[in-house]
Structure formats: C-alpha cells, structure tokens
C-alpha atoms as a PDB file:
ATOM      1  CA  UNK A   1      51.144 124.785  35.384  1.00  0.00           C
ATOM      2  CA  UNK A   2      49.742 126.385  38.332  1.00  0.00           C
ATOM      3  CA  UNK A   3      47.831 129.432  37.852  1.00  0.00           C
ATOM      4  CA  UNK A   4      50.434 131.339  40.724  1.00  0.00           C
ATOM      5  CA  UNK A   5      53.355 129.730  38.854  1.00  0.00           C
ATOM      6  CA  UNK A   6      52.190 131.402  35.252  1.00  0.00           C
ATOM      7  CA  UNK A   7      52.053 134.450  37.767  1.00  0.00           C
ATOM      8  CA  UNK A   8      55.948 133.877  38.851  1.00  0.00           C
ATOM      9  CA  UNK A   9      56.530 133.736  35.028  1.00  0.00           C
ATOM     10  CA  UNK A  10      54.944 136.868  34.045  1.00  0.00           C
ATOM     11  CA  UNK A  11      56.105 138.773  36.880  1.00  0.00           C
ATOM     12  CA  UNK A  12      59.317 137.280  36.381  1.00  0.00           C
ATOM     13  CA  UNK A  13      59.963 139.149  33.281  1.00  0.00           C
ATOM     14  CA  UNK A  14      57.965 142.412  34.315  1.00  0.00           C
ATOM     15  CA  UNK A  15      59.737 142.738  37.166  1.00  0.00           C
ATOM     16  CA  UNK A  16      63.241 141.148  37.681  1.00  0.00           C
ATOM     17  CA  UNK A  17      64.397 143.522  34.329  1.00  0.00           C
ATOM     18  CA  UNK A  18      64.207 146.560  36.478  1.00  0.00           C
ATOM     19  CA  UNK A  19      66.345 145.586  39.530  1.00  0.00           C
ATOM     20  CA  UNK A  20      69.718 145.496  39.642  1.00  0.00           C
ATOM     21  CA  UNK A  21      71.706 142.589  38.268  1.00  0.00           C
ATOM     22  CA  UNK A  22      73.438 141.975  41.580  1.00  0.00           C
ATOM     23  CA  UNK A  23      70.341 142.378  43.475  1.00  0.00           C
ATOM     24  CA  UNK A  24      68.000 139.803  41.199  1.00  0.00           C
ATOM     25  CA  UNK A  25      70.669 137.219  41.464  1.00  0.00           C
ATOM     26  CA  UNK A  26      70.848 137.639  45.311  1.00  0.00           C
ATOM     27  CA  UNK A  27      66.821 136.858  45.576  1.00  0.00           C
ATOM     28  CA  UNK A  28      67.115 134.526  43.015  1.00  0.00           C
ATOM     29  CA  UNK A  29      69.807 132.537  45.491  1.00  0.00           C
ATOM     30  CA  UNK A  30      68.239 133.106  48.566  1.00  0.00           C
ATOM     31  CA  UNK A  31      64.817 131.079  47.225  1.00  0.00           C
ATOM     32  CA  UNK A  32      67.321 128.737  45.725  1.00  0.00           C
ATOM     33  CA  UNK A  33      68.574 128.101  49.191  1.00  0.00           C
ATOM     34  CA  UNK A  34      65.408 128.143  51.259  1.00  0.00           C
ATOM     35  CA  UNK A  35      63.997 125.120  48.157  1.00  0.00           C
ATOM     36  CA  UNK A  36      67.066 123.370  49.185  1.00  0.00           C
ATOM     37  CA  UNK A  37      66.342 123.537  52.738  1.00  0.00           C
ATOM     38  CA  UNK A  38      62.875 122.105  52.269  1.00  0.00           C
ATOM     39  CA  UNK A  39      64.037 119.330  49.824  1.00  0.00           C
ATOM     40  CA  UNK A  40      60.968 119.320  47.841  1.00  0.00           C
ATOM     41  CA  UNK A  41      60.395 116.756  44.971  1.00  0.00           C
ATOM     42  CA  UNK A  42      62.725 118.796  42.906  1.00  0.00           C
ATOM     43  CA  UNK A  43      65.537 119.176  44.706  1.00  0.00           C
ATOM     44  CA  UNK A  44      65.172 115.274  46.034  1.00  0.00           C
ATOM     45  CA  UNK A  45      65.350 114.236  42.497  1.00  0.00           C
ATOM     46  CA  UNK A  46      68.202 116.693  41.281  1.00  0.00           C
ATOM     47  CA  UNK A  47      69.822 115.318  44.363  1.00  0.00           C
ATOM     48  CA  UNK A  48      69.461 111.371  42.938  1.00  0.00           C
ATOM     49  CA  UNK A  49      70.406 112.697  39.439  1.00  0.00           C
ATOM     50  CA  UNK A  50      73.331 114.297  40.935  1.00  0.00           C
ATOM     51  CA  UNK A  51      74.133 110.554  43.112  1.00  0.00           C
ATOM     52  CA  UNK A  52      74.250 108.535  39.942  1.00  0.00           C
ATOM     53  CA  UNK A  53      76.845 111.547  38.365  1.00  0.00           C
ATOM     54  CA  UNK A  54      78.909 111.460  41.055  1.00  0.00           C
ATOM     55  CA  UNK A  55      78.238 107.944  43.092  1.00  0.00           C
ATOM     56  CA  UNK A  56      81.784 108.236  45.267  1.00  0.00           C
ATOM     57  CA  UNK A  57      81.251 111.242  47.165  1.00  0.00           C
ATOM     58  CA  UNK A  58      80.082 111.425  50.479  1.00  0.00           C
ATOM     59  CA  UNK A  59      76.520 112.726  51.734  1.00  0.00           C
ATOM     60  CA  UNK A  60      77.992 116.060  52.544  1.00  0.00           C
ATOM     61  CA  UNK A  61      79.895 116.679  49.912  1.00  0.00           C
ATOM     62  CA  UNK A  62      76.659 115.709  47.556  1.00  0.00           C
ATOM     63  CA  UNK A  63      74.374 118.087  50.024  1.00  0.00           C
ATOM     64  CA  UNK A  64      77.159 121.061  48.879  1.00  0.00           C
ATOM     65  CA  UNK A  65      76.566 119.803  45.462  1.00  0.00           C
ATOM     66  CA  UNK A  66      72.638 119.942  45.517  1.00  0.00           C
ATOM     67  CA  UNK A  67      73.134 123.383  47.033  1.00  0.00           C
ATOM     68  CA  UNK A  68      75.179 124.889  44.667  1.00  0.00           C
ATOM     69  CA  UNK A  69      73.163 123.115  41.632  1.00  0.00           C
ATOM     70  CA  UNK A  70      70.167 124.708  43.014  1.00  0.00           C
ATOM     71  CA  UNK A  71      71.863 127.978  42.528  1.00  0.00           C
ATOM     72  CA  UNK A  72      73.213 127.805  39.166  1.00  0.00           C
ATOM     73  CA  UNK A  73      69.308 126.794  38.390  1.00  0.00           C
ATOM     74  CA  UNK A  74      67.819 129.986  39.996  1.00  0.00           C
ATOM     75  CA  UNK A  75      71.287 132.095  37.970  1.00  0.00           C
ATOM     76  CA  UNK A  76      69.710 130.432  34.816  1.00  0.00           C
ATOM     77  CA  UNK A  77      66.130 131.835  35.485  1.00  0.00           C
ATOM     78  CA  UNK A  78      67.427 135.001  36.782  1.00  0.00           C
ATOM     79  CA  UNK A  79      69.585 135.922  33.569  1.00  0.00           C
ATOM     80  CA  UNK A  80      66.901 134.541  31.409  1.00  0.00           C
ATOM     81  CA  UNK A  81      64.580 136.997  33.065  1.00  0.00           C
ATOM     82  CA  UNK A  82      66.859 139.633  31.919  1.00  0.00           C
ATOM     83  CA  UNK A  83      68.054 138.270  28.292  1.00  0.00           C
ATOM     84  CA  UNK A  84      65.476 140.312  26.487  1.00  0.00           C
ATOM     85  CA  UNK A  85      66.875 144.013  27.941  1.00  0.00           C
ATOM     86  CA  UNK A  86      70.483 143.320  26.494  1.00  0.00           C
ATOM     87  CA  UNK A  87      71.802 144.307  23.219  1.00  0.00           C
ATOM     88  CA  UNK A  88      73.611 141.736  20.475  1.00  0.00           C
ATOM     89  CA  UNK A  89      76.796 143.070  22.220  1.00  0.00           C
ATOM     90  CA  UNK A  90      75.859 142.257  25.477  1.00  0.00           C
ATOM     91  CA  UNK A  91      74.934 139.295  24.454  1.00  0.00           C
ATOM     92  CA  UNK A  92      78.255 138.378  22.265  1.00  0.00           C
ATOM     93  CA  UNK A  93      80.269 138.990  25.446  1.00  0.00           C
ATOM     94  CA  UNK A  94      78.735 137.475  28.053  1.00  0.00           C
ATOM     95  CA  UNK A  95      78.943 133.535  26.260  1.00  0.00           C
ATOM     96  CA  UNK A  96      82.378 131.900  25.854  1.00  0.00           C
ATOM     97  CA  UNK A  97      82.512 130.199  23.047  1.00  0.00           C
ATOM     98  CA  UNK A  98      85.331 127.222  23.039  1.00  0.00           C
ATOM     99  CA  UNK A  99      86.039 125.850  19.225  1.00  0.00           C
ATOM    100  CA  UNK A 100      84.587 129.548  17.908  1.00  0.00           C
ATOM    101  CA  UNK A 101      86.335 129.280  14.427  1.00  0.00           C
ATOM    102  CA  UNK A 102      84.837 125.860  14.360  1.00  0.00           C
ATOM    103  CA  UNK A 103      81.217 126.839  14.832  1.00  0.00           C
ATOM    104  CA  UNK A 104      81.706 129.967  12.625  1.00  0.00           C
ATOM    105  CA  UNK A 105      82.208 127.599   9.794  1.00  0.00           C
ATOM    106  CA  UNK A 106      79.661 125.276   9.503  1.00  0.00           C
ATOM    107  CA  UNK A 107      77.145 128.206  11.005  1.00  0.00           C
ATOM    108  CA  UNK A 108      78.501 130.147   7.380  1.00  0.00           C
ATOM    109  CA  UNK A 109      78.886 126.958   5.358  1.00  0.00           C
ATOM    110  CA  UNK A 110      75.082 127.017   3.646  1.00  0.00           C
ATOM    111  CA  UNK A 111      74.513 123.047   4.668  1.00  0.00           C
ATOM    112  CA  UNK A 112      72.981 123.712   8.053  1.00  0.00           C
ATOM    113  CA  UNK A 113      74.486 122.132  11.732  1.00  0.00           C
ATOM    114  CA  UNK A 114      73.513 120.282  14.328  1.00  0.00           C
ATOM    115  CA  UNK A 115      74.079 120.609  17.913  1.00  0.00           C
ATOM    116  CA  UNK A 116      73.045 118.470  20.340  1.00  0.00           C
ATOM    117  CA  UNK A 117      72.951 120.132  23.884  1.00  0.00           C
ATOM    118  CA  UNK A 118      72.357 119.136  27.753  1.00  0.00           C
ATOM    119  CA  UNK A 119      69.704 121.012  30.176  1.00  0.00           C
ATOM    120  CA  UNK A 120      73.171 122.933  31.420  1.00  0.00           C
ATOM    121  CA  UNK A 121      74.487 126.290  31.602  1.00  0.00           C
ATOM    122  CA  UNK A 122      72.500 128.762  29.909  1.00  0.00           C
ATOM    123  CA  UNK A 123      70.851 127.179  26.345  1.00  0.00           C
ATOM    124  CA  UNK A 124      69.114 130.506  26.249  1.00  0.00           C
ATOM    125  CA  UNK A 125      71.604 132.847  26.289  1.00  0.00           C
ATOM    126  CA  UNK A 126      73.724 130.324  23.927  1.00  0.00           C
ATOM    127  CA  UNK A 127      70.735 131.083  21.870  1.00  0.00           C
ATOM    128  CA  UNK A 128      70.939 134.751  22.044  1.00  0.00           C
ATOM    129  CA  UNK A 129      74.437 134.811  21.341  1.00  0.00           C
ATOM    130  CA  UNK A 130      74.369 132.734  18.172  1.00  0.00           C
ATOM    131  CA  UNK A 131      71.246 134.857  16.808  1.00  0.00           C
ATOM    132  CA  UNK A 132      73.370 137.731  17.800  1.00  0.00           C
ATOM    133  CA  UNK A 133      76.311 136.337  15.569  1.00  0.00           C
ATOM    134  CA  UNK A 134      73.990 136.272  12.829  1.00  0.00           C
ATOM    135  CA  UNK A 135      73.436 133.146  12.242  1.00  0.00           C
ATOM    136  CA  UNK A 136      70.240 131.586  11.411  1.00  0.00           C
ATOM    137  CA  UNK A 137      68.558 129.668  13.892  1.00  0.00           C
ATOM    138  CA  UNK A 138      65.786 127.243  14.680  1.00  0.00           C
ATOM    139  CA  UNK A 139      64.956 124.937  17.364  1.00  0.00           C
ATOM    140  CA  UNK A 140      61.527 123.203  18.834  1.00  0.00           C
ATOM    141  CA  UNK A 141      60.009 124.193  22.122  1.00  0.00           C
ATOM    142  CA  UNK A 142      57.765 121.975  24.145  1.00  0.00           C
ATOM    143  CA  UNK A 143      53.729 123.073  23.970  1.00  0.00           C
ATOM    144  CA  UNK A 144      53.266 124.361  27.812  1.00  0.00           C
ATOM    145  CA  UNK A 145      50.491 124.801  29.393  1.00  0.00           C
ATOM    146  CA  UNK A 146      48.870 127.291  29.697  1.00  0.00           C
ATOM    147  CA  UNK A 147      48.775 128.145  26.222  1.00  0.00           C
ATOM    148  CA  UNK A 148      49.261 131.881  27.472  1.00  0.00           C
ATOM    149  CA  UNK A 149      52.720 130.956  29.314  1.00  0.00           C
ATOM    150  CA  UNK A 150      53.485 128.969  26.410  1.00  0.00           C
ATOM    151  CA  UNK A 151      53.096 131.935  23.839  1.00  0.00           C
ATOM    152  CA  UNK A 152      55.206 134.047  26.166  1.00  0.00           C
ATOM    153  CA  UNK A 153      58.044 131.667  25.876  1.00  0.00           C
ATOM    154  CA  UNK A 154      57.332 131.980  21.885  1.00  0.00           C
ATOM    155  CA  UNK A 155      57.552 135.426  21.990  1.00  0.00           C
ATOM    156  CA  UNK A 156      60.652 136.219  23.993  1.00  0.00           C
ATOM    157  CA  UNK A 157      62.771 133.538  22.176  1.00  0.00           C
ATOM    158  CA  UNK A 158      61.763 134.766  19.160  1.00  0.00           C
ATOM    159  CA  UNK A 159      62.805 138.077  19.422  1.00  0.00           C
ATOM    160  CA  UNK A 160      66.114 136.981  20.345  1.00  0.00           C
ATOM    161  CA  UNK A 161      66.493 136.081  16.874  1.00  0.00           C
ATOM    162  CA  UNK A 162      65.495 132.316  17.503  1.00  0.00           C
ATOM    163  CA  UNK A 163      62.511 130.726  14.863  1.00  0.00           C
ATOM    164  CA  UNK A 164      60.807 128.313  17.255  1.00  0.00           C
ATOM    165  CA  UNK A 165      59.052 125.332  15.798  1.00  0.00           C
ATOM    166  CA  UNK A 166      56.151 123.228  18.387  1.00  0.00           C
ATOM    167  CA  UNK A 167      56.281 119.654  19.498  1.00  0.00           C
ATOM    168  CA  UNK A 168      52.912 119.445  18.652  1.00  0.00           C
ATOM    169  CA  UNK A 169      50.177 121.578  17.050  1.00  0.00           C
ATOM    170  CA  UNK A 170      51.298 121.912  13.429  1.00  0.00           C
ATOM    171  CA  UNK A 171      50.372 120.098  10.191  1.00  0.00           C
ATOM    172  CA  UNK A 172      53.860 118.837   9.587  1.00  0.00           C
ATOM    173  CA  UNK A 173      56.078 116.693  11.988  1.00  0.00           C
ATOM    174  CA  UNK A 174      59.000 118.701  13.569  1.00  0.00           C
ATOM    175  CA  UNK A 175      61.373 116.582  12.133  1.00  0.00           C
ATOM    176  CA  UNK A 176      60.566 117.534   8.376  1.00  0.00           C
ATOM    177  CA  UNK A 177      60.612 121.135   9.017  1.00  0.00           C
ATOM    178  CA  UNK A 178      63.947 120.744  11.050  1.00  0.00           C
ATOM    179  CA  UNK A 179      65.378 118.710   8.068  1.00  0.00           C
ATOM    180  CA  UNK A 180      64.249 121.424   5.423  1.00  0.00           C
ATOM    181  CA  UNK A 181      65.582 124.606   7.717  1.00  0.00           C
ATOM    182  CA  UNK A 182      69.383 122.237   7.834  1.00  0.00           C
ATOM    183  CA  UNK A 183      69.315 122.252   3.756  1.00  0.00           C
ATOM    184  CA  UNK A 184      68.660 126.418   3.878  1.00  0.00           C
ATOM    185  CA  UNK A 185      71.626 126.362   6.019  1.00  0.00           C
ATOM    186  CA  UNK A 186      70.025 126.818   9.246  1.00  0.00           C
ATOM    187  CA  UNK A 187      71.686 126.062  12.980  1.00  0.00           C
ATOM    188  CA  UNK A 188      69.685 123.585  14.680  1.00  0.00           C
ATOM    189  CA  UNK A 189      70.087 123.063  18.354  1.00  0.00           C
ATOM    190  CA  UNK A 190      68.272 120.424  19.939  1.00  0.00           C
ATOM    191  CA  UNK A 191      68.337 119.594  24.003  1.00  0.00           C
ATOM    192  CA  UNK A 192      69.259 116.008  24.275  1.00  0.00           C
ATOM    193  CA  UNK A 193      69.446 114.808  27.533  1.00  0.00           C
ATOM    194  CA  UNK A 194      66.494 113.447  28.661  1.00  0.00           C
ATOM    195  CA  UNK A 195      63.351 112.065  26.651  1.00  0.00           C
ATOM    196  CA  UNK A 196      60.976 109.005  28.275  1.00  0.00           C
ATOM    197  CA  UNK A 197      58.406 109.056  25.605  1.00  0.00           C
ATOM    198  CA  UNK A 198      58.036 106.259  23.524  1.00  0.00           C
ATOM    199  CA  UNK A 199      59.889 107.180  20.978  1.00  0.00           C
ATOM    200  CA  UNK A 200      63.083 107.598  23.197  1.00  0.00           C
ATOM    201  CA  UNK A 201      66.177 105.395  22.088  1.00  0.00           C
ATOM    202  CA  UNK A 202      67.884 103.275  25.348  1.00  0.00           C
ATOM    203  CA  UNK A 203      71.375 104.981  26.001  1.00  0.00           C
ATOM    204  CA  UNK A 204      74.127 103.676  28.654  1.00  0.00           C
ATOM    205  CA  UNK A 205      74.601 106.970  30.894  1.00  0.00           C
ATOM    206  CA  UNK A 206      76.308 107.219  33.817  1.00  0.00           C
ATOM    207  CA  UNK A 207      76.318 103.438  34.029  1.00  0.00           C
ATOM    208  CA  UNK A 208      72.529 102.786  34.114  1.00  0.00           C
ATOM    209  CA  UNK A 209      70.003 102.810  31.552  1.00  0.00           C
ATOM    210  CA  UNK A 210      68.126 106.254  30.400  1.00  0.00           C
ATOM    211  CA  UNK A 211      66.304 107.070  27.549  1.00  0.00           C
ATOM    212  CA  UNK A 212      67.002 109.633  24.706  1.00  0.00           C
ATOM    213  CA  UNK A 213      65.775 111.690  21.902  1.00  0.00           C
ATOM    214  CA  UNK A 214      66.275 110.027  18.654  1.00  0.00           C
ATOM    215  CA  UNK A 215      66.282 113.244  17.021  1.00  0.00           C
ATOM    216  CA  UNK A 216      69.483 114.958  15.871  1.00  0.00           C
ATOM    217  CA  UNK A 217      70.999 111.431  15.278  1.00  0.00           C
ATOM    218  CA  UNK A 218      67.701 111.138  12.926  1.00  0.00           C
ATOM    219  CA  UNK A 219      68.484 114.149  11.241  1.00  0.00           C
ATOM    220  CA  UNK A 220      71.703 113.864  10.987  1.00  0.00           C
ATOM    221  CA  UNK A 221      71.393 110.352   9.380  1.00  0.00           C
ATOM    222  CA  UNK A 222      68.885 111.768   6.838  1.00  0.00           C
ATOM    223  CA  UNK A 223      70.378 114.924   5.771  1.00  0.00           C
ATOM    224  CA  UNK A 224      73.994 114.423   5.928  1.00  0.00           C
ATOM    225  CA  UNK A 225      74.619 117.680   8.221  1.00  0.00           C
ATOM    226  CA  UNK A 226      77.430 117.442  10.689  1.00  0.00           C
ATOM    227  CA  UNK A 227      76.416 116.361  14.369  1.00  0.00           C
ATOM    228  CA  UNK A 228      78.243 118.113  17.327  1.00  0.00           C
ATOM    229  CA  UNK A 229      77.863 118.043  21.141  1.00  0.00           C
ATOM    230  CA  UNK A 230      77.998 121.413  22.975  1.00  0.00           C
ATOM    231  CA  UNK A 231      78.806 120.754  26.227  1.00  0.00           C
ATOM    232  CA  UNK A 232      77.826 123.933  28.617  1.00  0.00           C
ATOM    233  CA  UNK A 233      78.516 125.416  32.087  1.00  0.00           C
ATOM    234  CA  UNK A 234      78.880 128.659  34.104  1.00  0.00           C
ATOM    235  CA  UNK A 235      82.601 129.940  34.613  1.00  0.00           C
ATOM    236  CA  UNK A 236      82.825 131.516  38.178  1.00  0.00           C
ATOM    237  CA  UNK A 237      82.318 134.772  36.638  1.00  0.00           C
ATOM    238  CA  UNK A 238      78.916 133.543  35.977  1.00  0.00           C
ATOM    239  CA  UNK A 239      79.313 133.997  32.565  1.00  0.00           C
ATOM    240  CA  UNK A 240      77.789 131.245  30.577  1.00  0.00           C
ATOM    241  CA  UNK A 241      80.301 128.532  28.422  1.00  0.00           C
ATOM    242  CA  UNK A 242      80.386 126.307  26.057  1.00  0.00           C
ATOM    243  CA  UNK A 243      82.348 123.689  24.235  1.00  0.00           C
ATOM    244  CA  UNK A 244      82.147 122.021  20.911  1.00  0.00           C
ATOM    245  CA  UNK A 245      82.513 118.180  20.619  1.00  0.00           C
ATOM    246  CA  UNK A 246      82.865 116.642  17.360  1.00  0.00           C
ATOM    247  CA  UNK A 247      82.045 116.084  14.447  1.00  0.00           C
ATOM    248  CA  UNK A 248      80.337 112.579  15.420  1.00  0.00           C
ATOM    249  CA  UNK A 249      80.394 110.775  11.866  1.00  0.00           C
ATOM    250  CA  UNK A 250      77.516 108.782  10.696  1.00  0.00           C
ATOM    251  CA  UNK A 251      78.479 105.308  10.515  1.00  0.00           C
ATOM    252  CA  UNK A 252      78.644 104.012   6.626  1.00  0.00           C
ATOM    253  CA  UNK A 253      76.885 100.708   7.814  1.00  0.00           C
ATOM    254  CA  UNK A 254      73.398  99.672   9.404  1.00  0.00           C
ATOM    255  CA  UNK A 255      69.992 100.095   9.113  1.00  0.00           C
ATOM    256  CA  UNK A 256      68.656 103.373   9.784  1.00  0.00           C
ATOM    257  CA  UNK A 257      67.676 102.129  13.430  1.00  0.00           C
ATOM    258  CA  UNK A 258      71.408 100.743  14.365  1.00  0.00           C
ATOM    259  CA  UNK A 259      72.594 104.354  13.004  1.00  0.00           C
ATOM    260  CA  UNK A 260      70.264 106.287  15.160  1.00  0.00           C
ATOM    261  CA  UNK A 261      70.958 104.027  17.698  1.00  0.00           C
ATOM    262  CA  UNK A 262      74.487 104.032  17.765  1.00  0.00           C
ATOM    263  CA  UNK A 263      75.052 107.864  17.017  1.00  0.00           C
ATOM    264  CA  UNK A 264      72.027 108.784  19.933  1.00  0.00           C
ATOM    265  CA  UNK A 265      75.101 106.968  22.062  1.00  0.00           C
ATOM    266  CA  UNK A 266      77.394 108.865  21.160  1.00  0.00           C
ATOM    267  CA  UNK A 267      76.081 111.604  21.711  1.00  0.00           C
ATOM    268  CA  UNK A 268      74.923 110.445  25.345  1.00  0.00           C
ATOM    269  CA  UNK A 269      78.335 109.670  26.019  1.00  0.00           C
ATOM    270  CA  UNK A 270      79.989 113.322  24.997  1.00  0.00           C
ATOM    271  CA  UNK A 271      77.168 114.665  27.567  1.00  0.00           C
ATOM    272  CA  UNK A 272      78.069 112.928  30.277  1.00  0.00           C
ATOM    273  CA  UNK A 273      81.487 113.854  30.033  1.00  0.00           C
ATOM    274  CA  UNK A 274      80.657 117.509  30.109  1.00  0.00           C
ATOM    275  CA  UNK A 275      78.186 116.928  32.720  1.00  0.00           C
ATOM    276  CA  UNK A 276      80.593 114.732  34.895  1.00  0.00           C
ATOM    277  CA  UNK A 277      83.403 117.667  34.530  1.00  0.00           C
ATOM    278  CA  UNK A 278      80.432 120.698  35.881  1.00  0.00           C
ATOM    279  CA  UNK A 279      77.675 118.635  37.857  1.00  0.00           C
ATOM    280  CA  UNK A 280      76.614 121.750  39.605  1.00  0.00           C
ATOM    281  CA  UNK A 281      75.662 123.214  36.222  1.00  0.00           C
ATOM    282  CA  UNK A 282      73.365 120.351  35.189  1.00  0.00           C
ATOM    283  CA  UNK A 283      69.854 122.014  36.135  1.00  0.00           C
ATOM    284  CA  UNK A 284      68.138 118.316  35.629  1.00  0.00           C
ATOM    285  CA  UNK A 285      65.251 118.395  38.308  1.00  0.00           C
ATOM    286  CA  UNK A 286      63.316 115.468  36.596  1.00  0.00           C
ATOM    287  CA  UNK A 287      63.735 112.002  36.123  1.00  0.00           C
ATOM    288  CA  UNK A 288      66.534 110.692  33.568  1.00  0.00           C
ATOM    289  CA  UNK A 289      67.502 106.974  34.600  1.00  0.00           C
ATOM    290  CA  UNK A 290      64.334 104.235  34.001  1.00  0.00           C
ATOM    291  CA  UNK A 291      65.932 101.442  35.430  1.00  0.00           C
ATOM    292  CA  UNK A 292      65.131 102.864  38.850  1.00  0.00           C
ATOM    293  CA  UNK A 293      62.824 101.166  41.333  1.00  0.00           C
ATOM    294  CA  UNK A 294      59.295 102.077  40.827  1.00  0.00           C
ATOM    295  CA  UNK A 295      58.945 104.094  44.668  1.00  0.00           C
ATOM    296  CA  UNK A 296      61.970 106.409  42.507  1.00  0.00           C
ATOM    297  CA  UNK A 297      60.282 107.199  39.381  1.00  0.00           C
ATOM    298  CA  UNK A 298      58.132 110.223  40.076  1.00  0.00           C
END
C-alpha cells in the first residue's frame, strides 16, 4: 500500500465521521464515478468479473452495471468510515436480517456456526450488527501492509465487538484457533469468494473455473458445526441485507479431501446465486476466474 493510500485510510476515518451522512456518500459517488470514467485496472477487472456474471447483456447495459457497482463499492467504504460513531442500536437497525430466528439459534446454541460470505454488501456492518446482538464473534483478517494500516483495521473491528485472528504472524495456524472458538460457541464468518493461493480448492462458478478457500468446508468437516451461506446486498434504501442459505450437510462419505471438495462447491454455488440475483453489490475488483488467458490475469 501506497504511502498516500494509508493517508486516504486514516483520513478516511478522521474525517468522513464528521460530515454529514448525505454529504459523505455524495463525495464518496462522485470519485466512484470519475474511477469509472477513467477505467483503471480496477474497474476494467470488476467490469470482466461482472461479464462472466452476467454474459447476455449488452455493452451498455454492462457499462450501467460497472457504474452502479462502482457505487455500491464507494457506499461500502463510506458507511464503513462511519461504523465506529454508531451505537448497537444503530447498528441493529440499519442490517436486515432474512432467516433472523434461524441465526438467533445456532448464534445461542453453545456449538458455534459457520457462515460463509461473498465480498458483497456490507460484511462490516453485518459484523457490527451481530456483535451488537450479542453474539460472540471471530473471524481472520488478512496481514496488510503497512503494518500501521493493518493495526488500524485491528483496532476498529475490534471495537465493534469482533475478535480478529491474522492470516499470518501467530504461533498457531488460523484454522486451530477458528476450530477451538466454534466448540466455545463462537460465530465464525469467513469471506469465501475468492482465494488463488495454493491452497485454494477448484470450484465451477459462473461456468468457468475459479479457485476457493478450503476453509469453512474444513472446519465444518472437522468440528461438526453447521455450514451456512449468507448471501448479502444493499436494499435501495441503502441499508445493508442479508440472507441465510442452508444448512449445507457434510456428506457421510469420502475422504476428507472429496468432503472439502464437494462442500467448498456448494458453497460456491449458493454464492453465485446471490451474486447473480444483486451483481451491482458484488464489490469484486480482483481477479476470481484462472482459466482466463494469461494477457487477463493481472
């Protein structure tokens, strides 16, 4: 990260708090715009993202598309500029919650949940709003750079209510901690659309190949907690949604891989159908698909 990017960050939350709501989201649009203009490497690759969603519609109806993803994107940054000034009320009310009862259960059940979720919506402010039920939470949070910005993002999520463990940095593996906070009874939501390391498991999405994280079908498979989808987007109200989708039940057959492998599947499958019912709230800006041509894969 750029040293006038960590800049935007902090100044971001120093500043945006103080203006009015109506007035932040307003800026926050009108850059949105202007980056679409330009068509920068972001929005060109949100743009091919958003092609393989929805390959049928024209090049003007996908330019409206990119346009109005680009703006639920800069709505995301500019709430979660603001998430910090707003009570456990405020945040209570401003997330719909389809399947409520649902959640409330297993969140108050003592075995601990899983809930795979897609870079859509507003994860943060789901966040916020399920700390604000009072429910116990936990997630991981990739290591940014710098390690200033990075501790910033620690902070604020934290005192949402969220416990935040590292992708890397700590003596044990994420997964092991993850697996011990499910038996206390913990919430565990994990992002799940999009992983091209290594250890990624080969999905079927949107009809080409893209890789996944194996990890809440790991856990899942190793500590028996349920597995559920939220699918998320923004109403028109801007307020943020989202939907539960599930249980997905472990299979009673297979190695640990084909169990992984199958239930990472299923779960790629329940995100595309969210995603493919609200493509303009999918805030994807980096590359997914890796059966694209090599001049494609930046």
């Amino acid at each position: 990260m750029s040293g006038l990017a960590e800049f935007g960050f902090r100044a971001g939350w120093k500043v945006v708090q103080w203006l009015p709501e109506k007035a932040a989201l307003a800026i926050f649009h009108a850059g949105a715009d202007r980056a679409t203009r330009k068509r920068g490497k972001g929005v060109e690759r949100l743009r091919a993202n958003l092609r393989r969603v929805k390959p049928d519609i024209s090049e003007q109806e996908l330019d409206a598309l990119v346009k109005q993803g680009m703006r639920s994107y800069a709505r995301y940054w500019s709430d979660t500029f603001r998430l910090h000034t707003r009570t456990p009320e405020e945040h209570r009310r401003r997330f719909r919650f389809d399947r409520l009862d649902d959640l409330t259960r297993e969140a108050t059940s003592g075995n601990g949940v899983i809930l795979a979720l897609p870079h859509s919506g507003h994860w943060e402010a789901a966040g916020a709003w399920a700390a604000a039920n009072g429910w116990k939470l936990i997630t991981v949070a990739e290591r940014l750079k710098p390690e200033s910005v990075y501790q910033q993002f620690l902070a604020f999520r934290r005192a949402l209510g969220m416990e935040i463990i590292p992708t890397s940095g700590s003596d044990r593996s994420p997964l092991d901690l993850l697996a011990e906070k499910l038996r206390a009874g913990y919430i565990v939501p994990l992002l799940a659309d999009r992983d091209l390391s290594r250890r990624g498991i080969d999905v079927t999405f949107f009809g080409g190949r893209a890789r996944m994280p194996g990890g809440p079908a790991l856990l899942a498979v190793r500590t028996g907690a349920p597995l559920y989808v939220v699918q998320m987007w923004n109403d028109p109200d801007g307020i943020a949604h989202g939907r539960l989708v599930g249980p997905i039940p472990v299979p009673a057959e297979g190695t640990l891989d084909e169990k992984v492998r199958f239930l990472t599947q299923e779960i790629a499958d329940r995100l595309a159908d969210g995603i493919a019912e609200h493509p303009e709230d999918w805030h994807m800006l980096q590359r997914v698909w890796v059966d694209e041509p090599a001049q494609t894969l930046a």
